[in-house]
C-alpha atoms as a PDB file:
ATOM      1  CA  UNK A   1       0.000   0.000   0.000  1.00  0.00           C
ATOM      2  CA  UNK A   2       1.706   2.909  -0.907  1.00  0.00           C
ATOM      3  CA  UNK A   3       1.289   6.709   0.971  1.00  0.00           C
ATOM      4  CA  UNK A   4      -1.242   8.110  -1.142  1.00  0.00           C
ATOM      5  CA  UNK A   5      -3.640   5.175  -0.754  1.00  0.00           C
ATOM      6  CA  UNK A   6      -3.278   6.126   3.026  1.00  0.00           C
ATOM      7  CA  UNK A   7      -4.298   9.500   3.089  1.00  0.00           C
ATOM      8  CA  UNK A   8      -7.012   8.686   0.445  1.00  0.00           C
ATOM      9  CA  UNK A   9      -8.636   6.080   2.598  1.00  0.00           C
ATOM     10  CA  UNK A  10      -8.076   8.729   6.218  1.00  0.00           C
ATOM     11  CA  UNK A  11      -9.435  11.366   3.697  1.00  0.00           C
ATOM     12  CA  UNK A  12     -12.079   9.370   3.424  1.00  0.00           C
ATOM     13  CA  UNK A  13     -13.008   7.999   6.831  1.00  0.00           C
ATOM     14  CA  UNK A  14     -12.665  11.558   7.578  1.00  0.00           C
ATOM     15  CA  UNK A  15     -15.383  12.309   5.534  1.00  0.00           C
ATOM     16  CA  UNK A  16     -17.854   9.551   6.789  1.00  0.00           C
ATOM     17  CA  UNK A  17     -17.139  11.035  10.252  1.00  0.00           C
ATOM     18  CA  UNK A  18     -17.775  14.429   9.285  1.00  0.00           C
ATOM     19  CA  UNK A  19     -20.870  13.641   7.650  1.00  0.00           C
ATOM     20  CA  UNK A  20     -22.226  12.175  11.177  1.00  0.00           C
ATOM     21  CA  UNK A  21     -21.079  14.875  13.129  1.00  0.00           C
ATOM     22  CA  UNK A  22     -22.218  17.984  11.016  1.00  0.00           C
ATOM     23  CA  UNK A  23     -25.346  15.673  10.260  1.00  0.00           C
ATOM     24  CA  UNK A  24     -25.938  15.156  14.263  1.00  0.00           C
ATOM     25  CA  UNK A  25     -25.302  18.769  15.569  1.00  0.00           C
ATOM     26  CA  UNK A  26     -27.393  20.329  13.039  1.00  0.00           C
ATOM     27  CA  UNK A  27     -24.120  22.067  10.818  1.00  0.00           C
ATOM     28  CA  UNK A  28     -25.767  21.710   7.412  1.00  0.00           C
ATOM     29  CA  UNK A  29     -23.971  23.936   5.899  1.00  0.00           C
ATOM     30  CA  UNK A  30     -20.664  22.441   6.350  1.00  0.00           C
ATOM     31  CA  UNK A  31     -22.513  18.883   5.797  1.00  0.00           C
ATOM     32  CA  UNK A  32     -23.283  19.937   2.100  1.00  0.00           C
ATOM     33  CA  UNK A  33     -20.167  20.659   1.302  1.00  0.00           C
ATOM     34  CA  UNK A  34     -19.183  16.762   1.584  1.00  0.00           C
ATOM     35  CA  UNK A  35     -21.076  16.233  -1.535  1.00  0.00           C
ATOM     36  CA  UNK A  36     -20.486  16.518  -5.294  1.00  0.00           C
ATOM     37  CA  UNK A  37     -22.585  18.961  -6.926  1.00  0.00           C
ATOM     38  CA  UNK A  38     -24.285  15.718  -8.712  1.00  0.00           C
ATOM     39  CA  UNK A  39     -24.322  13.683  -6.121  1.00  0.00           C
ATOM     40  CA  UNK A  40     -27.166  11.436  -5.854  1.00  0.00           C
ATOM     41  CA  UNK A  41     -28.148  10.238  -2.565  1.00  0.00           C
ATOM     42  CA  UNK A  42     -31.128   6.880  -2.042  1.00  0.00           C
ATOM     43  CA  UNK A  43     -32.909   6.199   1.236  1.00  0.00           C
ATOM     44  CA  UNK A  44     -35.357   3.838   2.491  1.00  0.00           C
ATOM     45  CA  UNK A  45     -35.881   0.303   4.329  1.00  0.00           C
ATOM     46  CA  UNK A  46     -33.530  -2.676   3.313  1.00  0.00           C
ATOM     47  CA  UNK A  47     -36.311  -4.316   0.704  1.00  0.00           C
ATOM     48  CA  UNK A  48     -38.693  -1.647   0.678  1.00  0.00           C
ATOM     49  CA  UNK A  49     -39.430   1.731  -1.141  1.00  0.00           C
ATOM     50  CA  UNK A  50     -36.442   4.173  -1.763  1.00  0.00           C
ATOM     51  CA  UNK A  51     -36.627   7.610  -2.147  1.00  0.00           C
ATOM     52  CA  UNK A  52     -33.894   9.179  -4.787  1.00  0.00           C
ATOM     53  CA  UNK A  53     -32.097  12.520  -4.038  1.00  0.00           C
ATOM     54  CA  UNK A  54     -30.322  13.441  -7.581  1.00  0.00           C
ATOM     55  CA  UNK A  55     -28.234  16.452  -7.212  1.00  0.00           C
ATOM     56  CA  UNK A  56     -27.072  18.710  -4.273  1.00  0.00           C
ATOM     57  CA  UNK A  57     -30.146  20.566  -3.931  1.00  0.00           C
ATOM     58  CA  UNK A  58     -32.241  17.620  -3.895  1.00  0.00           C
ATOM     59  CA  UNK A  59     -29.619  15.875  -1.191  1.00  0.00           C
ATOM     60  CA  UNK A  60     -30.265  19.151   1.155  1.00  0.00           C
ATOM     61  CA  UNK A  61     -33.995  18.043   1.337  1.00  0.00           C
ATOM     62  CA  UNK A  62     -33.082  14.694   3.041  1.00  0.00           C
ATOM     63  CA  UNK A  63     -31.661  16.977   6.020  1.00  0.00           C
ATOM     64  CA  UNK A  64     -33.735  19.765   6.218  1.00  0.00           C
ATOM     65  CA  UNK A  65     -37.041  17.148   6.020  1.00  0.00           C
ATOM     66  CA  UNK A  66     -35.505  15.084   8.717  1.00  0.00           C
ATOM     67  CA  UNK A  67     -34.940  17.790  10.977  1.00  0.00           C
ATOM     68  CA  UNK A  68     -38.193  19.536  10.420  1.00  0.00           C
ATOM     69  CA  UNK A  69     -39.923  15.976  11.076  1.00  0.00           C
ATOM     70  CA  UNK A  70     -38.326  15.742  14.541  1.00  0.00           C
ATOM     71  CA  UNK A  71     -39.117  19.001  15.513  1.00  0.00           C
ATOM     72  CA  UNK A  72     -43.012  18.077  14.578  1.00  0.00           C
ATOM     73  CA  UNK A  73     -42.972  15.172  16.375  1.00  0.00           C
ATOM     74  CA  UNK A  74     -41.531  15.989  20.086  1.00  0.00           C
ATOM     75  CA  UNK A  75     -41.506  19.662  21.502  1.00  0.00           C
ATOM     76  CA  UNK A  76     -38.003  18.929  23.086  1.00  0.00           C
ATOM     77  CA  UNK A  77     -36.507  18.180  20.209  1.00  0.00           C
ATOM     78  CA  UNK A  78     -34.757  21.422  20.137  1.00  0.00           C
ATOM     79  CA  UNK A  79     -32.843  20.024  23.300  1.00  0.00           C
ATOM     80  CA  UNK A  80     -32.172  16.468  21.720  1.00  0.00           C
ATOM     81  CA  UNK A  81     -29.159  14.378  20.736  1.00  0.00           C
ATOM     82  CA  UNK A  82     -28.822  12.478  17.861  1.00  0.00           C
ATOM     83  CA  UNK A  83     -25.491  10.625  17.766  1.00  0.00           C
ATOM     84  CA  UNK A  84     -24.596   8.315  14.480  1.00  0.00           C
ATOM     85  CA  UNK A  85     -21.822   5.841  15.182  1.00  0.00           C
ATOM     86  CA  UNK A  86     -20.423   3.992  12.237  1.00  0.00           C
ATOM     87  CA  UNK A  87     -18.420   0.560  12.283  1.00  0.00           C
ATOM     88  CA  UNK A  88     -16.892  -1.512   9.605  1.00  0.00           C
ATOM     89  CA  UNK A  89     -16.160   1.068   7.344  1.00  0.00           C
ATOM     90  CA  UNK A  90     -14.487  -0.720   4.105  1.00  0.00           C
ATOM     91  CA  UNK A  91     -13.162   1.375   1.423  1.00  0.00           C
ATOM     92  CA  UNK A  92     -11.883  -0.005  -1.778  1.00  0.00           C
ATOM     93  CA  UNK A  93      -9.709   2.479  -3.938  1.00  0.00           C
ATOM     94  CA  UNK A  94     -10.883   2.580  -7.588  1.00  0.00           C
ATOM     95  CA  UNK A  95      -8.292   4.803  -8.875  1.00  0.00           C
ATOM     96  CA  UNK A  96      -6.503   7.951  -7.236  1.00  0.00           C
ATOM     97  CA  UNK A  97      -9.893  10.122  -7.597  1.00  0.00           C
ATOM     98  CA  UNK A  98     -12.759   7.463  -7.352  1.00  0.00           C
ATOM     99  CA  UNK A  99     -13.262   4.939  -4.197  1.00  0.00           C
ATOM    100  CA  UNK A 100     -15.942   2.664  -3.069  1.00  0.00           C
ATOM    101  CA  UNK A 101     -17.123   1.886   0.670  1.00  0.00           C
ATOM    102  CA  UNK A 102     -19.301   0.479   3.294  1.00  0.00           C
ATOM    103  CA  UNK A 103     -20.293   0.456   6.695  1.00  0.00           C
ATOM    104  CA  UNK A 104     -22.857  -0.310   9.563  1.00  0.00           C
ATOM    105  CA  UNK A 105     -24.705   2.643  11.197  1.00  0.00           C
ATOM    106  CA  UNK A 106     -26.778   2.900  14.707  1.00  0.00           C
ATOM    107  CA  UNK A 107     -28.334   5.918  15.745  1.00  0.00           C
ATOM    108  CA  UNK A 108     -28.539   7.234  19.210  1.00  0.00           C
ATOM    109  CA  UNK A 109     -31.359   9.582  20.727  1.00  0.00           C
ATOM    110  CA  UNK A 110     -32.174  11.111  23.646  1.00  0.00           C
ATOM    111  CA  UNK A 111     -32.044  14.309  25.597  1.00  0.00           C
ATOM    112  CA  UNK A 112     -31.416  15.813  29.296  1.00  0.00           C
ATOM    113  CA  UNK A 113     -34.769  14.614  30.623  1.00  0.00           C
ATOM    114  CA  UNK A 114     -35.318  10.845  28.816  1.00  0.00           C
ATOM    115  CA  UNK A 115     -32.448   8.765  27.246  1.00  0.00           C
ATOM    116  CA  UNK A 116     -34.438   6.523  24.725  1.00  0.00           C
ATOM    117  CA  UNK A 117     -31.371   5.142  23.017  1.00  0.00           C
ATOM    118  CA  UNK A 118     -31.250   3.090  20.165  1.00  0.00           C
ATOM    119  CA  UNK A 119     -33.442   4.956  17.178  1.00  0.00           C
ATOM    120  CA  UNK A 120     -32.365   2.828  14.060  1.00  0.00           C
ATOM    121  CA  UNK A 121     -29.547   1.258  12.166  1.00  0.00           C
ATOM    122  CA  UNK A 122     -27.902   0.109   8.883  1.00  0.00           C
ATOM    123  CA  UNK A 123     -25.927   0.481   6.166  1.00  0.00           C
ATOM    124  CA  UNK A 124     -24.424   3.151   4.188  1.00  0.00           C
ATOM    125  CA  UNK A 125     -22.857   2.092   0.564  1.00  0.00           C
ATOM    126  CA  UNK A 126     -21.099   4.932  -1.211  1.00  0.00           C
ATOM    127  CA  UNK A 127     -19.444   6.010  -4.043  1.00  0.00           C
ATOM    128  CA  UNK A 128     -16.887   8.747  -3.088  1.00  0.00           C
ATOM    129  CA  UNK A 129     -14.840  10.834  -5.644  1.00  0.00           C
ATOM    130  CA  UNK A 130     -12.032  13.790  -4.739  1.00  0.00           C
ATOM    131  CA  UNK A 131     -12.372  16.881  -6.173  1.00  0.00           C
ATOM    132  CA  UNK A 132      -9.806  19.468  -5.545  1.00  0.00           C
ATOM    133  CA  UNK A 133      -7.967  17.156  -3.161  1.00  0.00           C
ATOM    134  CA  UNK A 134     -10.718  17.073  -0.691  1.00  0.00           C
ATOM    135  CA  UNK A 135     -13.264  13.750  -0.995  1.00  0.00           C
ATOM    136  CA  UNK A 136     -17.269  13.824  -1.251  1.00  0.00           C
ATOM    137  CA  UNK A 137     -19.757  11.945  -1.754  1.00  0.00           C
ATOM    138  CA  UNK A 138     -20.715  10.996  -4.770  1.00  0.00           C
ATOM    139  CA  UNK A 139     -23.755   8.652  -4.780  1.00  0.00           C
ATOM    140  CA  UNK A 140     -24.753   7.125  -0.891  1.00  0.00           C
ATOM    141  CA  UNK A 141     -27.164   4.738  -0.505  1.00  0.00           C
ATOM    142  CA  UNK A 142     -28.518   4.666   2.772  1.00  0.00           C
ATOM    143  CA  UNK A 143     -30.190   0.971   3.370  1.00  0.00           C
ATOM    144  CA  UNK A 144     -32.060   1.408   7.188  1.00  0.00           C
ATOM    145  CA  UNK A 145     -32.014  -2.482   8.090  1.00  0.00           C
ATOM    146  CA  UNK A 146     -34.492  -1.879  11.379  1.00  0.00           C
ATOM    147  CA  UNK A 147     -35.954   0.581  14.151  1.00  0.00           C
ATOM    148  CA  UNK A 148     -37.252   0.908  16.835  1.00  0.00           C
ATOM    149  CA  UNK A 149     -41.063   1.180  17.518  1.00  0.00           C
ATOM    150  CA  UNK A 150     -41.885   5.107  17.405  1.00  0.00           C
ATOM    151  CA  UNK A 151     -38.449   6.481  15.484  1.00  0.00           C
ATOM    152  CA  UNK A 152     -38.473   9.917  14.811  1.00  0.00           C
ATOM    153  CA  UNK A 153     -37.030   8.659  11.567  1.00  0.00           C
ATOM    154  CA  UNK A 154     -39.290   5.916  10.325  1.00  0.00           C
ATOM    155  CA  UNK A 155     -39.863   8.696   7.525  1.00  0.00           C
ATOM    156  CA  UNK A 156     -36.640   9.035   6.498  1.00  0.00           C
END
C-alpha cells in the first residue's frame, strides 16, 4: 500500500465522520459541502421503497425534512441528541480520484430529561470521488435495516 492510498482512505473515513457529526449537531452547511454537486443520494428500508435525491439541492432536502420531522414530532426536540456511530467502514480504492465503501450505522437519541437510546440502524454504501484534493460523496445509498417502535425517523 503505498502513501497516497493512506491518506485517500483517512481522507475518506474523515469524511464519513464528518458527515455524522455535522449531520448530528445540526451544521448543514458544512454537511453539504461533503457532496459533489451531482451527487445522488437513495434512502429507504432494506427491501422496501427508496426515495432518490439526484443532485445537491435535492440531497439538502433529506436533512432539512428530517430535521423539520423531529421538531413536529416531540416539543423537546430542540434540546435532543442524535449521535450516528459507524463501524466496519471498508473502502476499496478505484483509482486515485474514485473509491468505493461500506459500513454499519446505529443511531442514538435522547435528551437531558429521557435517554431513549437506540433509534435505528444500517448500512451506508457509497461512491466517493475527490475533487480538488478534498473527498465527497458521490452517490450514498442509505439501506435502514431496522428501528425501533416510534423512530423519529421511520420517515426518512
Amino acid at each position: 500500500m503505498t502513501l497516497d492510498d493512506l491518506l485517500a482512505r483517512e481522507g475518506i473515513r474523515d469524511l464519513v465522520a464528518r458527515y455524522n457529526s455535522y449531520g448530528d449537531t445540526g451544521k448543514f452547511d458544512l454537511l453539504f459541502e461533503l457532496f459533489a454537486d451531482d451527487a445522488l443520494m437513495e434512502v429507504g428500508p432494506t427491501g422496501g421503497e427508496r426515495s432518490v435525491y439526484e443532485g445537491l439541492e435535492q440531497v439538502k432536502l433529506i436533512f432539512t425534512g428530517a430535521q423539520g420531522r423531529v421538531r413536529a414530532q416531540d416539543e423537546r426536540a430542540a434540546t435532543t441528541y442524535i449521535r450516528h456511530f459507524t463501524a466496519t467502514h471498508q473502502i476499496d480504492l478505484v483509482d486515485a480520484d474514485h473509491a468505493t465503501g461500506r459500513c454499519y450505522f446505529a443511531v442514538i437519541i435522547g435528551d437531558a430529561v429521557d435517554t431513549r437510546g437506540l433509534d435505528h440502524w444500517g448500512r451506508y454504501i457509497d461512491e466517493y470521488v475527490r475533487i480538488e484534493g478534498r473527498w465527497k460523496f458521490a452517490r450514498r445509498r442509505v439501506y435502514v435495516d431496522g428501528q425501533t417502535p416510534g423512530s423519529w425517523f421511520a420517515g426518512e
